[in-house]
Protein backbone atom coordinates (compact mmCIF):
# COMPACT_ATOMS: atom_id res chain seq x y z
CA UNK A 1 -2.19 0.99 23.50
CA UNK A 2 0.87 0.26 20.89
CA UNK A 3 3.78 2.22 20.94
CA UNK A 4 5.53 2.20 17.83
CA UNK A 5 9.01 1.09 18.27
CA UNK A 6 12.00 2.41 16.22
CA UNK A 7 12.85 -1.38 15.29
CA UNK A 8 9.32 -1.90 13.87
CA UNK A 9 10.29 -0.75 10.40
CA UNK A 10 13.67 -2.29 10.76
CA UNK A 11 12.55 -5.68 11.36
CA UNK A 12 9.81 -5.61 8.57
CA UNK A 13 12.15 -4.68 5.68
CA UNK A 14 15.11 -7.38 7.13
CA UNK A 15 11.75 -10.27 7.52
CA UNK A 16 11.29 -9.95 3.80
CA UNK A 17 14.70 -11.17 3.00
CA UNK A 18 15.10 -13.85 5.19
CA UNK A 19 13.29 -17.43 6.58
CA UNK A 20 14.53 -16.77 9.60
CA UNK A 21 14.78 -13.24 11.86
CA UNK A 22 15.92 -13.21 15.38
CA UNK A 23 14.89 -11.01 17.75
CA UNK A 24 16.48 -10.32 21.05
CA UNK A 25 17.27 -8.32 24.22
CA UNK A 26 16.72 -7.43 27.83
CA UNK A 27 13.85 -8.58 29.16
CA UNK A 28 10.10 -6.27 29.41
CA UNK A 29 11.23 -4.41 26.27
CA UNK A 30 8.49 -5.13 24.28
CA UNK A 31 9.43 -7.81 21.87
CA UNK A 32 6.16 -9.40 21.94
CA UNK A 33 4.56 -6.66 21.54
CA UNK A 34 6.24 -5.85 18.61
CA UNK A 35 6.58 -9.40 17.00
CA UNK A 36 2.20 -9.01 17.69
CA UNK A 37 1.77 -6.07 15.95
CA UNK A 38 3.65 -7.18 13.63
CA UNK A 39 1.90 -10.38 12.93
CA UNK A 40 -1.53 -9.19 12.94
CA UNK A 41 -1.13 -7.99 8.81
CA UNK A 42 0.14 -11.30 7.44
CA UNK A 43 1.88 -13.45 10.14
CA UNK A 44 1.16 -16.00 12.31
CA UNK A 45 2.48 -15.93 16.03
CA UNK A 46 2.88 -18.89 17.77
CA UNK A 47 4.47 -18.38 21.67
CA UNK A 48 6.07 -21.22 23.45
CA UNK A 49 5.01 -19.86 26.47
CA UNK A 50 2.30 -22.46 26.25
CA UNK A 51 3.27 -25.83 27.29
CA UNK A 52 1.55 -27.74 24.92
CA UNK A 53 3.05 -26.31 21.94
CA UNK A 54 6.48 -26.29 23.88
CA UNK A 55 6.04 -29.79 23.95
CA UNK A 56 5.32 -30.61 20.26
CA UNK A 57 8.59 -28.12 19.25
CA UNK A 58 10.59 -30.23 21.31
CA UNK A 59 9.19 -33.14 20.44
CA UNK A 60 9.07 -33.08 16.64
CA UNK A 61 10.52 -29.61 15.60
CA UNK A 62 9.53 -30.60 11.51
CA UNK A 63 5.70 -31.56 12.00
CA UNK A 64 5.86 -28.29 14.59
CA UNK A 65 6.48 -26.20 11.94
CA UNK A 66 4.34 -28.28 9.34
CA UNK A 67 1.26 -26.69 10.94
CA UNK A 68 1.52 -23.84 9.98
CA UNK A 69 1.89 -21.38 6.79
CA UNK A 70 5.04 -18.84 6.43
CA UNK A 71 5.91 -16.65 7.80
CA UNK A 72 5.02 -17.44 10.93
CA UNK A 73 6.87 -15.54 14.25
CA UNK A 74 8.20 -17.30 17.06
CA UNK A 75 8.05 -16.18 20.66
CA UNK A 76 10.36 -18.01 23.10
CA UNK A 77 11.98 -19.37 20.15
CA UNK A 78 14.68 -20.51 23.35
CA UNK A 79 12.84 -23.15 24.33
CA UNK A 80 12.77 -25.41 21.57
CA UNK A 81 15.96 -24.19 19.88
CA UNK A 82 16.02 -27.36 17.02
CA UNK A 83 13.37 -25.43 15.37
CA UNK A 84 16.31 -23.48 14.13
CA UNK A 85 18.13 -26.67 13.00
């Protein structure tokens, strides 16, 4: 069950406006959760939580990002941080 989050409308009016949103804070607060409901309208979610696609962002940030279509959301962006480059 989704609990809307006070941020939810917040973070789709800013995501309009820019290539690039950052989202952030304590851990187990439900920013996956939100980023997913989010995405399931008109995003794509990638997570690199998987270690395959960990591996490619690290590898080659610019074919990473090749595969797929904006806007696309970012989980774990930390872990391959020249995808921001």
């Amino acid at each position: 069950m989704y609990i809307p989050r006070y941020a939810e409308k917040i973070v789709q009016e800013i995501s309009q406006g820019f290539k690039v949103l950052y989202v952030g804070g304590a851990r187990q607060v439900g920013k996956t959760t939100l980023l997913n409901h989010l995405s399931r309208d008109e995003r794509q979610t990638v997570s690199l939580d998987s270690l395959d696609k960990r591996t490619q962002a690290q590898a080659d940030p610019a074919l990473f990002l090749q595969q797929f279509s904006p806007p696309v959301l970012i989980d774990e962006i930390q872990y391959a941080p020249d995808l921001l480059s």
